[in-house]
PDB file of N, CA and C in Angstrom:
ATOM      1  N   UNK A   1     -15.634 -69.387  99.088  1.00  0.00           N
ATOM      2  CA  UNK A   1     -15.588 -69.560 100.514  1.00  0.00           C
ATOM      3  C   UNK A   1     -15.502 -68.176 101.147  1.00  0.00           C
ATOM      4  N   UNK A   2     -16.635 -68.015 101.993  1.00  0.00           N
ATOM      5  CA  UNK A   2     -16.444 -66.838 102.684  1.00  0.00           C
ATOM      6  C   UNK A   2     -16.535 -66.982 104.333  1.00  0.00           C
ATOM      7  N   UNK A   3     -15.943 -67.150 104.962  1.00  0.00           N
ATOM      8  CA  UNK A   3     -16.001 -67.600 106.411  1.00  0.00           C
ATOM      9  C   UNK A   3     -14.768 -66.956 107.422  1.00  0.00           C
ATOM     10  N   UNK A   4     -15.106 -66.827 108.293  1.00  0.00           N
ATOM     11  CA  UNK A   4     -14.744 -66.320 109.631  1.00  0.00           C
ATOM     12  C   UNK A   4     -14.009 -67.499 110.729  1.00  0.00           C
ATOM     13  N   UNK A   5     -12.512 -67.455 110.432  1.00  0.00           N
ATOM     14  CA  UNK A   5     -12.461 -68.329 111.539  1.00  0.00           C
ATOM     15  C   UNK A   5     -11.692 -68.064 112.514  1.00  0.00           C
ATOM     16  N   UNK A   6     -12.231 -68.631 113.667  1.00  0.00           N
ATOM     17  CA  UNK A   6     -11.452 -68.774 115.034  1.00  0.00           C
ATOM     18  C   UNK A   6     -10.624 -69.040 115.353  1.00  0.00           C
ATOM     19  N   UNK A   7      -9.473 -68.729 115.875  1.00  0.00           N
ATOM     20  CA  UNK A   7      -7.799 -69.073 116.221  1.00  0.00           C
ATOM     21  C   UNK A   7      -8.165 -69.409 117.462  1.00  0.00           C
ATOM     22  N   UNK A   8      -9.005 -69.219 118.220  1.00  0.00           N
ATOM     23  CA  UNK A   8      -8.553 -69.835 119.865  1.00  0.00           C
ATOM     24  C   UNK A   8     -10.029 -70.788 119.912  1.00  0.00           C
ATOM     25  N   UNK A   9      -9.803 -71.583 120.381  1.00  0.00           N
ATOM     26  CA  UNK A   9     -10.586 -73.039 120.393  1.00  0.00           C
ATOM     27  C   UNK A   9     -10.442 -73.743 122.159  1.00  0.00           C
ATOM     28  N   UNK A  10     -11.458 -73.602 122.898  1.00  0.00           N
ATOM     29  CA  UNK A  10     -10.869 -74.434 124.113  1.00  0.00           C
ATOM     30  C   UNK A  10     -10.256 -76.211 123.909  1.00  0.00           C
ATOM     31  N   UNK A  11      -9.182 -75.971 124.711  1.00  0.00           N
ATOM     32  CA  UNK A  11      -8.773 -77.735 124.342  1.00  0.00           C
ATOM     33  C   UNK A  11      -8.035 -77.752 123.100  1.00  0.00           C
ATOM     34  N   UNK A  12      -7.434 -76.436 122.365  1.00  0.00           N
ATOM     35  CA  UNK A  12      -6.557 -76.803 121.563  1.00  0.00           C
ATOM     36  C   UNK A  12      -5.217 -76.112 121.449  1.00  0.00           C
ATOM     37  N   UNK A  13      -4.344 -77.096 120.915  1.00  0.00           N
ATOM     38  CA  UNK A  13      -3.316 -75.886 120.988  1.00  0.00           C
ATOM     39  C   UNK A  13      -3.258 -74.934 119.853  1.00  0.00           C
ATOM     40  N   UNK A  14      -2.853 -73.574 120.012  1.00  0.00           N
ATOM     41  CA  UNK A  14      -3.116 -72.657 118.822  1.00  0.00           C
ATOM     42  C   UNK A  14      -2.954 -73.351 117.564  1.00  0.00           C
ATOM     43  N   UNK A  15      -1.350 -73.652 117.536  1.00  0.00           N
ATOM     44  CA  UNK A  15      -0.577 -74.105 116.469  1.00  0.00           C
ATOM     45  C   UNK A  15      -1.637 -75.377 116.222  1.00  0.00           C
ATOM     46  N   UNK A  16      -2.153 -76.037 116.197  1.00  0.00           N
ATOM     47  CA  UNK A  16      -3.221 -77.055 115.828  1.00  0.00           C
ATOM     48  C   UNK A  16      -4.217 -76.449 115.416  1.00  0.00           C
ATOM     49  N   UNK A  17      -4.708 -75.311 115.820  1.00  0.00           N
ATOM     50  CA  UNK A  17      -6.016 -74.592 114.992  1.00  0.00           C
ATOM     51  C   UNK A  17      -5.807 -74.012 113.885  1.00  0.00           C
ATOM     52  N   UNK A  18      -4.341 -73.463 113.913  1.00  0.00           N
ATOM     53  CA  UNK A  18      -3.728 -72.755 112.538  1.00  0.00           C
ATOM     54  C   UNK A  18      -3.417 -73.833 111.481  1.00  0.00           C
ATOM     55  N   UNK A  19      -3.004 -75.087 111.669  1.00  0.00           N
ATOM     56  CA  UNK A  19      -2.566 -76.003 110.603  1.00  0.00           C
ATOM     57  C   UNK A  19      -4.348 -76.558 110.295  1.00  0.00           C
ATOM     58  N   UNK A  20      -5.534 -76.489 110.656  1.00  0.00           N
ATOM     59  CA  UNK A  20      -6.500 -76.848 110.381  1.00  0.00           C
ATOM     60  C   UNK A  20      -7.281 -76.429 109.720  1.00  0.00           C
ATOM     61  N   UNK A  21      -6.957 -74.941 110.009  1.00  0.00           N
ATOM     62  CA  UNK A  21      -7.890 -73.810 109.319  1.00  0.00           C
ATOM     63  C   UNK A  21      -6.583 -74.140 107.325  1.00  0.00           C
ATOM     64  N   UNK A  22      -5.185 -73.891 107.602  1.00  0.00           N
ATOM     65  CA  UNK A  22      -4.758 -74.809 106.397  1.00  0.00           C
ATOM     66  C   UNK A  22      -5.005 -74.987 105.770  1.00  0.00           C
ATOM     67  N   UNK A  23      -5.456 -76.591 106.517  1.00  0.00           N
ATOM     68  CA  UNK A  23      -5.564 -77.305 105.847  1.00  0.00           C
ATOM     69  C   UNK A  23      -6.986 -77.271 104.980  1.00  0.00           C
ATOM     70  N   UNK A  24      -8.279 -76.812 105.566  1.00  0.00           N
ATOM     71  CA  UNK A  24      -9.261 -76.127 105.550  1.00  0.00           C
ATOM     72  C   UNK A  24      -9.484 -75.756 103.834  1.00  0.00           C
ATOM     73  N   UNK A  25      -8.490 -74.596 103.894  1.00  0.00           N
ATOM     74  CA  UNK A  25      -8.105 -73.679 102.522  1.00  0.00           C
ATOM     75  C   UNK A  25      -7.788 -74.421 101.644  1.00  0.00           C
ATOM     76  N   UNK A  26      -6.465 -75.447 101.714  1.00  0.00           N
ATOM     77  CA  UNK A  26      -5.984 -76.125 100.787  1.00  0.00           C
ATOM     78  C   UNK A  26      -6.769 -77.157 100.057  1.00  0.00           C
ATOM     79  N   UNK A  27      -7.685 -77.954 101.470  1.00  0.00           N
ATOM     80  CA  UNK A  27      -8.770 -78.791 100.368  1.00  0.00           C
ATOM     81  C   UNK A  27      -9.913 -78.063  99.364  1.00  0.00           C
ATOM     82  N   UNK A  28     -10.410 -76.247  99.925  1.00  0.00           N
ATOM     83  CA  UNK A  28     -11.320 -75.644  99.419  1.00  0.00           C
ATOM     84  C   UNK A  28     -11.038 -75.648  97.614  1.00  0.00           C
ATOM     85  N   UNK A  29      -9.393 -74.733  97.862  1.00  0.00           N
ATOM     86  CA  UNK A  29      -8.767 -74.804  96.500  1.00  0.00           C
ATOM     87  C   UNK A  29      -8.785 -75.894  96.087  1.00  0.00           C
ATOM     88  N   UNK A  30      -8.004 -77.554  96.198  1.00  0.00           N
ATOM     89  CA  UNK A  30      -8.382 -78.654  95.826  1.00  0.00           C
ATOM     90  C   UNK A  30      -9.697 -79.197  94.783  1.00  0.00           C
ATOM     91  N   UNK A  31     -10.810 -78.596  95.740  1.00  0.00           N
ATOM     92  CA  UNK A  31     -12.192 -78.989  95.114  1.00  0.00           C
ATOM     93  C   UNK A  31     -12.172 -77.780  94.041  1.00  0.00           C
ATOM     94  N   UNK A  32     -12.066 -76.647  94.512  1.00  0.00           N
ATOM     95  CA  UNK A  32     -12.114 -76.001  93.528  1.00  0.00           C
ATOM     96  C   UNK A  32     -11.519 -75.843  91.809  1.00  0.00           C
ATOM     97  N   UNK A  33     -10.487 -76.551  92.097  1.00  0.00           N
ATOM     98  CA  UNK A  33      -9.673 -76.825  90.644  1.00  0.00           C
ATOM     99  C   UNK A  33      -9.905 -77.710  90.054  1.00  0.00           C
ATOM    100  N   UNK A  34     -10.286 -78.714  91.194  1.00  0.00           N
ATOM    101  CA  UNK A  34     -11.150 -80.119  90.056  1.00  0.00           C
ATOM    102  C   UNK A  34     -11.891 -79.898  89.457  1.00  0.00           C
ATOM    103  N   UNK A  35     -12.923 -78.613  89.372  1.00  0.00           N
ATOM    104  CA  UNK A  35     -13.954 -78.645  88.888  1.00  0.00           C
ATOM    105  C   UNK A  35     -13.853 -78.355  87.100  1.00  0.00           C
ATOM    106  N   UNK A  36     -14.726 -78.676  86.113  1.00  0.00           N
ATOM    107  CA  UNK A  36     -14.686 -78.588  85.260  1.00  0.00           C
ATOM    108  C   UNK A  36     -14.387 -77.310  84.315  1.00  0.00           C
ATOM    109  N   UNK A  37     -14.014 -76.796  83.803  1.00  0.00           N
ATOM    110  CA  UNK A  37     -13.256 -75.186  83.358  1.00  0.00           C
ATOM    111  C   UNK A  37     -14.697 -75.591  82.048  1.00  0.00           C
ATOM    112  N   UNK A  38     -15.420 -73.813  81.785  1.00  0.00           N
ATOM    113  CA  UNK A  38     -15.982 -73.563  80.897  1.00  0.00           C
ATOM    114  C   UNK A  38     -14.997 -73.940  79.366  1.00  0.00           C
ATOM    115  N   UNK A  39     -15.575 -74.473  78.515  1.00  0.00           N
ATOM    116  CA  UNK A  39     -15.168 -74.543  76.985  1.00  0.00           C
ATOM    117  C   UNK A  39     -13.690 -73.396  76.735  1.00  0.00           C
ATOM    118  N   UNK A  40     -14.380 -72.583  77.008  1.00  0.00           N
ATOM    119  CA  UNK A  40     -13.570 -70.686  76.626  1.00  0.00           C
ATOM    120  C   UNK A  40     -12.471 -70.633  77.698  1.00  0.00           C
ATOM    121  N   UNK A  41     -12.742 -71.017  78.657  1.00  0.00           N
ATOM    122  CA  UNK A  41     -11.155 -70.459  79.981  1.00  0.00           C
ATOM    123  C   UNK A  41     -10.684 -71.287  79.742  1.00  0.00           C
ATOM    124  N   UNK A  42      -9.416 -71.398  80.523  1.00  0.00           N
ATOM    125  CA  UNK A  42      -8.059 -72.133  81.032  1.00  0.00           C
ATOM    126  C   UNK A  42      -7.838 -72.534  82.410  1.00  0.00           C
ATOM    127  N   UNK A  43      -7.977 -71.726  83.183  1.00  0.00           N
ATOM    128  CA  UNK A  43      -7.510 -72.197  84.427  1.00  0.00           C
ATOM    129  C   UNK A  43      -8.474 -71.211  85.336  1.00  0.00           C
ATOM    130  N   UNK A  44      -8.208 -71.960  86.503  1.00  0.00           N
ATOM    131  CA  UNK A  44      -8.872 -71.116  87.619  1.00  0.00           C
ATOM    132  C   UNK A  44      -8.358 -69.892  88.601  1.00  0.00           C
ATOM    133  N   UNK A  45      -8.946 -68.717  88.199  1.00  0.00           N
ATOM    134  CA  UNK A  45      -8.225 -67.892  88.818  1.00  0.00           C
ATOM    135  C   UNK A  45      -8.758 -67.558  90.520  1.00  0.00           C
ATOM    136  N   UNK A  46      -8.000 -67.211  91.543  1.00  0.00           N
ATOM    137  CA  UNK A  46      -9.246 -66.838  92.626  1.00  0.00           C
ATOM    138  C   UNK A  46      -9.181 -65.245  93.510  1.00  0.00           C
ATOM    139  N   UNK A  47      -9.745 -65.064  93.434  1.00  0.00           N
ATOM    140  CA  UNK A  47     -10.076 -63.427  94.213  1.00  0.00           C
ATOM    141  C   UNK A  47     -10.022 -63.629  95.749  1.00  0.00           C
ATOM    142  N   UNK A  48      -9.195 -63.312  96.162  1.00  0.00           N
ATOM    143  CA  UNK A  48      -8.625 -63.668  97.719  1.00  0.00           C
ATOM    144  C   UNK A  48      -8.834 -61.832  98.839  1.00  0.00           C
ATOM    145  N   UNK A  49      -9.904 -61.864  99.518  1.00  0.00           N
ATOM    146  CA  UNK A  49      -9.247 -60.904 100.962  1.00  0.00           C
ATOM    147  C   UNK A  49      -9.482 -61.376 102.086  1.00  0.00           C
ATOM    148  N   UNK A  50      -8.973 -60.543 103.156  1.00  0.00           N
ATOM    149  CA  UNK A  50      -8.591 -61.077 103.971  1.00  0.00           C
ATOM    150  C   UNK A  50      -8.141 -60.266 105.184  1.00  0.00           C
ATOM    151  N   UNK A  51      -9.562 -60.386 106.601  1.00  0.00           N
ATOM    152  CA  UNK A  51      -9.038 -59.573 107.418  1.00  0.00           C
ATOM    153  C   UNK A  51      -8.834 -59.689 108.936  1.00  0.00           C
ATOM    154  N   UNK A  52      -8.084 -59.153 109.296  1.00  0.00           N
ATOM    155  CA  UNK A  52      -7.948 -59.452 111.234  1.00  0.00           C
ATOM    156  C   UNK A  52      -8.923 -58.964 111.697  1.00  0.00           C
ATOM    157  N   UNK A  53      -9.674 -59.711 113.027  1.00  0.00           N
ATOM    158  CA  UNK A  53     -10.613 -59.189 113.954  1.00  0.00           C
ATOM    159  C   UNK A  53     -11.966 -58.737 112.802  1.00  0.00           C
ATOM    160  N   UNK A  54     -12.429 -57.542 113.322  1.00  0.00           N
ATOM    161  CA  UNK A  54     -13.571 -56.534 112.599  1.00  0.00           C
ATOM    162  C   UNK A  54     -13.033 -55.588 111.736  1.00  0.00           C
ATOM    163  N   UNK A  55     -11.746 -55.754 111.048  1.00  0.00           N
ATOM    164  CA  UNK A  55     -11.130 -54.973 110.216  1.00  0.00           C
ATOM    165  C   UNK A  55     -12.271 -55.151 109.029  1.00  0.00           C
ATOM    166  N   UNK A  56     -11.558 -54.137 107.985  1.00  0.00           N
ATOM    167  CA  UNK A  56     -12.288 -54.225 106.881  1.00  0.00           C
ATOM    168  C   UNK A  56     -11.504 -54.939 105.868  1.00  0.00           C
ATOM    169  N   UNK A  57     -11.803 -56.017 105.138  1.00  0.00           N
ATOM    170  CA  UNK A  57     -11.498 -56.967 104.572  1.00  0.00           C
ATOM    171  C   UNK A  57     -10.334 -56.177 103.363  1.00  0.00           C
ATOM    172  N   UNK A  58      -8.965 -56.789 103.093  1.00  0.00           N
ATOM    173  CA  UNK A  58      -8.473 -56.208 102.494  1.00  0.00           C
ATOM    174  C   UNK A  58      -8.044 -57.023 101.137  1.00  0.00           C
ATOM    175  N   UNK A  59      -7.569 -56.594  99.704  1.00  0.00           N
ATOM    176  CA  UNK A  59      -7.660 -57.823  98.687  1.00  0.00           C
ATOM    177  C   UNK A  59      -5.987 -58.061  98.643  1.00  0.00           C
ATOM    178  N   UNK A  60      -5.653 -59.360  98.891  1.00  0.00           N
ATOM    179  CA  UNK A  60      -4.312 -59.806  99.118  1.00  0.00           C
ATOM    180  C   UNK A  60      -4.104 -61.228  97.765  1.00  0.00           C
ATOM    181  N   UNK A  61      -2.737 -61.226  97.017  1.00  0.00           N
ATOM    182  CA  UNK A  61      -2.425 -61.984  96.336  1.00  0.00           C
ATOM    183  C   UNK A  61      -3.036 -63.911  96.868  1.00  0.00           C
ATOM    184  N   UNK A  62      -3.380 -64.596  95.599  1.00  0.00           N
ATOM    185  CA  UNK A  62      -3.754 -65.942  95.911  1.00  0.00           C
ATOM    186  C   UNK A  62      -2.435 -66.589  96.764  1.00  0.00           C
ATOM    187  N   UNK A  63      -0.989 -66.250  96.758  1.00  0.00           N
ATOM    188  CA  UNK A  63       0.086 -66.805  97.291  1.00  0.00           C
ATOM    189  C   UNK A  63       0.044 -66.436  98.693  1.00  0.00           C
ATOM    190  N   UNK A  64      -0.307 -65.465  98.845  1.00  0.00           N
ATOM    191  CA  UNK A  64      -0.233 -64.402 100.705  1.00  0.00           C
ATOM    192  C   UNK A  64      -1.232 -65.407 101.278  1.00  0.00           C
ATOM    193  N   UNK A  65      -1.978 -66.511 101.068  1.00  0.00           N
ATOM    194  CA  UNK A  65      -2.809 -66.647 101.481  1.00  0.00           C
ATOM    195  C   UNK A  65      -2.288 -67.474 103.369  1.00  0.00           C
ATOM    196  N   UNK A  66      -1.185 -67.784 102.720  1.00  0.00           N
ATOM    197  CA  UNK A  66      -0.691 -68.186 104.339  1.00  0.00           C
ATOM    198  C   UNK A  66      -0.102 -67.880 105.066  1.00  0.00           C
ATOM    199  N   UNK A  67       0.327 -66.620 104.035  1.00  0.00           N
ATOM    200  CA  UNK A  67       1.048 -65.972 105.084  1.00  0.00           C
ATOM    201  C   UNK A  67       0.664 -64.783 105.795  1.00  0.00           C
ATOM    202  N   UNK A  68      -1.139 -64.531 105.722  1.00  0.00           N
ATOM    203  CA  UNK A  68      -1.475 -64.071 106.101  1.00  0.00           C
ATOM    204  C   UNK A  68      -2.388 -64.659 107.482  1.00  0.00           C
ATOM    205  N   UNK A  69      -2.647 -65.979 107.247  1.00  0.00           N
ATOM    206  CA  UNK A  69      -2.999 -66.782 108.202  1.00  0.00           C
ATOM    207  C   UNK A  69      -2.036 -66.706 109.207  1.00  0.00           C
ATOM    208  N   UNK A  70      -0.535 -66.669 108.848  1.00  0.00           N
ATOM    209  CA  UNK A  70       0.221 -66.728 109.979  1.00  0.00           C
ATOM    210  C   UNK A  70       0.619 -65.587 110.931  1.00  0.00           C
ATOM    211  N   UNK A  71       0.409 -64.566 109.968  1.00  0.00           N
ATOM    212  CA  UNK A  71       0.099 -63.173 110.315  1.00  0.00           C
ATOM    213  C   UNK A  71      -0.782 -62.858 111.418  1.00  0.00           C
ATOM    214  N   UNK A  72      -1.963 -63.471 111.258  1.00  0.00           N
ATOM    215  CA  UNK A  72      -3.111 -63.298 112.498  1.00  0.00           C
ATOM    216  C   UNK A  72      -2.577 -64.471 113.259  1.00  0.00           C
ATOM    217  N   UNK A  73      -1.939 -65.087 113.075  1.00  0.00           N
ATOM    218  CA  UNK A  73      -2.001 -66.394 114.222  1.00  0.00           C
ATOM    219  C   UNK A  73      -0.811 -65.235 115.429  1.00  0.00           C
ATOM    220  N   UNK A  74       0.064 -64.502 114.752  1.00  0.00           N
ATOM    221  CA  UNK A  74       1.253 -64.211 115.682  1.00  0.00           C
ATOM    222  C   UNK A  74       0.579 -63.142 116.018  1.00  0.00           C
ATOM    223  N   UNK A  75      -0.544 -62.206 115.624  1.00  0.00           N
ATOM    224  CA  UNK A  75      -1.417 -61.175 116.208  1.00  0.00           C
ATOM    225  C   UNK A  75      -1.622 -61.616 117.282  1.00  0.00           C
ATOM    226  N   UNK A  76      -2.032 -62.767 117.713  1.00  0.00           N
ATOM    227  CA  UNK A  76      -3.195 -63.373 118.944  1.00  0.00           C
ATOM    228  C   UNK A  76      -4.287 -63.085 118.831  1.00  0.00           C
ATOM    229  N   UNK A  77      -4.698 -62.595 117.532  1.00  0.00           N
ATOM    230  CA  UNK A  77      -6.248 -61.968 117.140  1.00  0.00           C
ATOM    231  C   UNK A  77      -7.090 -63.526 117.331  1.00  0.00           C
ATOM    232  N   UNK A  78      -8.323 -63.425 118.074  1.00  0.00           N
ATOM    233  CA  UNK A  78      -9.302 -64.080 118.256  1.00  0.00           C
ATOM    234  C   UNK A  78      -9.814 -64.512 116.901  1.00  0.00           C
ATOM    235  N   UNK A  79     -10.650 -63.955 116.095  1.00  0.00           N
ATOM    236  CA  UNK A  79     -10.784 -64.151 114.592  1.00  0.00           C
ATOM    237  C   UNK A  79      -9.789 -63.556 113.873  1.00  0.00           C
ATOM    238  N   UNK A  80     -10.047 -64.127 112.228  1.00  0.00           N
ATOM    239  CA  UNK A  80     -10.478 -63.764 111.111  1.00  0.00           C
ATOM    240  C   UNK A  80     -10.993 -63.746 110.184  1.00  0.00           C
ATOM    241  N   UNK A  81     -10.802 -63.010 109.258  1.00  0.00           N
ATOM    242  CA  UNK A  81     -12.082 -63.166 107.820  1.00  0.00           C
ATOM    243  C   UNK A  81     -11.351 -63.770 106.564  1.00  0.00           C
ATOM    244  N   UNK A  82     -11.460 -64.517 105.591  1.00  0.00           N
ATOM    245  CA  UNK A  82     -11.039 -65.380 104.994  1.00  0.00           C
ATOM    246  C   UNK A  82     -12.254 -65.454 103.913  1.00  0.00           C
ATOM    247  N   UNK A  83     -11.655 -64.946 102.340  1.00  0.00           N
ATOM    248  CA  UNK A  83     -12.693 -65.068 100.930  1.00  0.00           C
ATOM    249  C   UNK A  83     -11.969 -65.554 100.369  1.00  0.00           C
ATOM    250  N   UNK A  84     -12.505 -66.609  99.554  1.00  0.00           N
ATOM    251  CA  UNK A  84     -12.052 -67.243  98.654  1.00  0.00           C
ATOM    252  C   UNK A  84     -12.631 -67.513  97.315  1.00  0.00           C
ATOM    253  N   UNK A  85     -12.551 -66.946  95.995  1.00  0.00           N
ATOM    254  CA  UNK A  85     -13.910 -66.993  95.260  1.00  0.00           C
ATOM    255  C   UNK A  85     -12.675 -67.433  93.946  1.00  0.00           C
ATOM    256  N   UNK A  86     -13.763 -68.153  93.724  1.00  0.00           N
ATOM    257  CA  UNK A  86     -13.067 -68.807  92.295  1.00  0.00           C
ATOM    258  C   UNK A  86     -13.661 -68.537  91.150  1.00  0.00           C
ATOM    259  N   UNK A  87     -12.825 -67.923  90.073  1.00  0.00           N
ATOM    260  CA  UNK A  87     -13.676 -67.585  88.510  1.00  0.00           C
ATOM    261  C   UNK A  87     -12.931 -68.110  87.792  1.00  0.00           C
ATOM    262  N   UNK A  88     -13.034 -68.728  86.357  1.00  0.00           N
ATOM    263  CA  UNK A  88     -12.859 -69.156  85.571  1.00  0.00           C
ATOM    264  C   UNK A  88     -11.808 -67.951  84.747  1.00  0.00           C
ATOM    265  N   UNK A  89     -10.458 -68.374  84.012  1.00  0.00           N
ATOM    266  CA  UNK A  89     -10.112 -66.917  83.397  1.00  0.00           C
ATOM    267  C   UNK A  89      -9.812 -67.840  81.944  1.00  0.00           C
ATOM    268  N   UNK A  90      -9.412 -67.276  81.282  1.00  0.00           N
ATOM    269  CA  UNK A  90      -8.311 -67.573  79.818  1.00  0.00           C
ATOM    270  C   UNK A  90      -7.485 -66.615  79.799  1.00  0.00           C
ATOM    271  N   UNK A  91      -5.883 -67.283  79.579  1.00  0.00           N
ATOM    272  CA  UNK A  91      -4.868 -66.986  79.841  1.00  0.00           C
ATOM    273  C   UNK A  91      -4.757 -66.082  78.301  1.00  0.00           C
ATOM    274  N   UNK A  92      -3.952 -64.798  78.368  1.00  0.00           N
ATOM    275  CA  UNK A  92      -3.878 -64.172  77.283  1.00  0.00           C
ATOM    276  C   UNK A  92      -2.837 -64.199  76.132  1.00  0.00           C
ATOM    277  N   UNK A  93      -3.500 -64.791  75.420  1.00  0.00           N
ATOM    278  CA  UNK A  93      -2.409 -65.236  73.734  1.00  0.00           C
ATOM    279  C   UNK A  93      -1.208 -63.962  73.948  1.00  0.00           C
ATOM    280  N   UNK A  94      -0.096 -64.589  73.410  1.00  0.00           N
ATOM    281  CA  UNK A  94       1.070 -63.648  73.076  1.00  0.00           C
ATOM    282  C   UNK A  94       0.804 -63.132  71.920  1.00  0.00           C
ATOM    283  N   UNK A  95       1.201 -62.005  71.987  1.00  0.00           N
ATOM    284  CA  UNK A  95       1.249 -61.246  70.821  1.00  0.00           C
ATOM    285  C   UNK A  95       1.987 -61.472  69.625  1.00  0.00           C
ATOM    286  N   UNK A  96       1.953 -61.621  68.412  1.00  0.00           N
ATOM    287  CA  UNK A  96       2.736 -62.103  67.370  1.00  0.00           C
ATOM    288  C   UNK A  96       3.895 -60.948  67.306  1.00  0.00           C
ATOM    289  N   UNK A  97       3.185 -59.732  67.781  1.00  0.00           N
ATOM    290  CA  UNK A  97       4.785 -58.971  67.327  1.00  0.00           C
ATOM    291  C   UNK A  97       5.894 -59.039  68.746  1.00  0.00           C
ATOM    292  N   UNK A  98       5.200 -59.932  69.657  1.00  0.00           N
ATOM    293  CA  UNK A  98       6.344 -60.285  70.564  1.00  0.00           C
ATOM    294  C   UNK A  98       7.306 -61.476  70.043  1.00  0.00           C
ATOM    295  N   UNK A  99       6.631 -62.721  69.464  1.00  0.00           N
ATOM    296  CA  UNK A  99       7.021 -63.854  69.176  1.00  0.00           C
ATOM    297  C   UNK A  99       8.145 -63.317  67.977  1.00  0.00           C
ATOM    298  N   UNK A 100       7.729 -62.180  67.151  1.00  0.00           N
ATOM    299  CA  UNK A 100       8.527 -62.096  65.911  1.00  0.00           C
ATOM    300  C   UNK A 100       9.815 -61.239  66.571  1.00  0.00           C
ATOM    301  N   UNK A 101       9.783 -60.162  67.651  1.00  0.00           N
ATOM    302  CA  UNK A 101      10.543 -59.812  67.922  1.00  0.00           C
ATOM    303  C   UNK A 101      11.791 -60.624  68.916  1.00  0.00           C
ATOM    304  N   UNK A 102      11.246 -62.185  69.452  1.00  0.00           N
ATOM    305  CA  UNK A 102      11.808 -62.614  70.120  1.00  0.00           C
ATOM    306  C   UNK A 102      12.844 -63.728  69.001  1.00  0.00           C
ATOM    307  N   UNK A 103      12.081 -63.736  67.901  1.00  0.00           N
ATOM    308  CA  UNK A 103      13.019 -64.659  66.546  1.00  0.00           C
ATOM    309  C   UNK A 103      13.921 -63.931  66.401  1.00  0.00           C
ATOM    310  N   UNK A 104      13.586 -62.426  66.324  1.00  0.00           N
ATOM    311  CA  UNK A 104      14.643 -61.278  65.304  1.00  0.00           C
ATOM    312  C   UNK A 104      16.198 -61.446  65.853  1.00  0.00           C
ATOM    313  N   UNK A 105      15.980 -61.284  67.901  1.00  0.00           N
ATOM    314  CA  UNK A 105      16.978 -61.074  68.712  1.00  0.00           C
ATOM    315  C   UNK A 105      17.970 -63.014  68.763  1.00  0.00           C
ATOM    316  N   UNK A 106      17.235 -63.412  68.426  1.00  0.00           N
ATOM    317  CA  UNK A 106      17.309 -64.947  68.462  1.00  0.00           C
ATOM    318  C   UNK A 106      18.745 -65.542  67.259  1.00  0.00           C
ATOM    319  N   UNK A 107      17.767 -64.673  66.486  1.00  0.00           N
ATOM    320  CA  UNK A 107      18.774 -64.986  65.128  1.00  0.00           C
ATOM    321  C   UNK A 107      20.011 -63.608  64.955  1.00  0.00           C
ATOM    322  N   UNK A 108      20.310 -62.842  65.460  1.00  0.00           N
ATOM    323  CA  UNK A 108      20.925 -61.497  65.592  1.00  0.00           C
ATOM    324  C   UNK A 108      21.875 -62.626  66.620  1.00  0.00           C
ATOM    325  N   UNK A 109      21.292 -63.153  67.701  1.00  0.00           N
ATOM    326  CA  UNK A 109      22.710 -63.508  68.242  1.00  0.00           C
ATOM    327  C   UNK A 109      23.221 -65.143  67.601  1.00  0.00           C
ATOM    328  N   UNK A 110      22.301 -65.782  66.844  1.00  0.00           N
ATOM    329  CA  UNK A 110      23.036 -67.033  66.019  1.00  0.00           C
ATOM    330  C   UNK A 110      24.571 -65.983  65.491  1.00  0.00           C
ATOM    331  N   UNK A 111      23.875 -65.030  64.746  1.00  0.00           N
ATOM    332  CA  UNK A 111      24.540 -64.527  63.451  1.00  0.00           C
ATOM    333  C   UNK A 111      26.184 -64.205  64.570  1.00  0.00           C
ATOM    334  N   UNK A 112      25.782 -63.387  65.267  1.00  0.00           N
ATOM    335  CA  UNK A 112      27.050 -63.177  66.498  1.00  0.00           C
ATOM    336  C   UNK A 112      28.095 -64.555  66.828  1.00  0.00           C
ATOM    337  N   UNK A 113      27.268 -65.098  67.070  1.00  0.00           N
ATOM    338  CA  UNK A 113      27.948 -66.710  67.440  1.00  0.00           C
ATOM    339  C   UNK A 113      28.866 -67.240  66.310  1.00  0.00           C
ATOM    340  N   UNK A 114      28.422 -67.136  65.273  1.00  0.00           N
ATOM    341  CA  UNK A 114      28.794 -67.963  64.054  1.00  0.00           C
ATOM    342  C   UNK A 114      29.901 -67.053  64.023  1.00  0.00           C
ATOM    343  N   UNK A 115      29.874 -65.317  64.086  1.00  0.00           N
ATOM    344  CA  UNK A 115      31.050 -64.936  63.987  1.00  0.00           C
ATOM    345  C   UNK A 115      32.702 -65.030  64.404  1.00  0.00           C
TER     346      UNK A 115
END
C-alpha cells in the first residue's frame, strides 16, 4: 500500500477521518497476513514509511504505525504519505551454542539449589 491520505474531508469530523484512515491500515495488514507464506518463510514482515505534507518519506517501525497517524492528525497537516509493503521473511534458527549455553547456566543453578 502506497497512498496519500487526507485528514480534512468536508462534512467530517477530523477525529472520524483519523479512525478511518485506521481502520483503512488495519484491514490492509489483515488481508495481508492471510495471504499464503512461501514454503521457505514464516511470517510476514512489513517495510513501513511515512510522511507529513510533501516531506520526504521517512522509514518508521511496523508498531509507530499509529502513532504516527496520530502525530499528523495533532499537526493539522492536510495530508499524508503512508507505505506499506509486505515481504515474506524466515525467522532466524537459534544458535546451538546459545541453546547449550542456556542448559550450562540452567544446570549451574539446579546444582546451587540442591545445595
Amino acid at each position: 500500500m502506497k497512498k496519500t491520505f487526507k485528514l480534512k474531508q468536508e462534512n467530517k469530523h477530523p477525529d472520524r477521518v483519523v479512525d478511518s484512515i485506521k481502520y483503512e491500515v488495519r484491514k490492509y495488514i489483515k488481508r495481508e497476513k492471510r495471504k499464503a507464506l512461501p514454503e521457505d518463510k514464516d511470517f510476514w514482515f512489513f517495510d513501513c514509511k511515512f510522511a507529513i505534507g510533501d516531506d520526504e518519506p521517512k522509514v518508521i517501525e511496523f508498531a509507530d504505525i499509529t502513532k504516527s497517524i496520530d502525530e499528523a492528525a495533532k499537526s493539522e497537516a492536510d495530508t499524508f504519505y503512508l507505505e506499506i509493503l509486505a515481504r515474506a521473511e524466515k525467522r532466524p534458527e537459534k544458535e546451538e551454542e546459545e541453546t547449550l549455553e542456556t542448559k550450562e547456566v540452567e544446570s549451574e543453578e539446579e546444582d546451587k539449589v540442591e545445595d
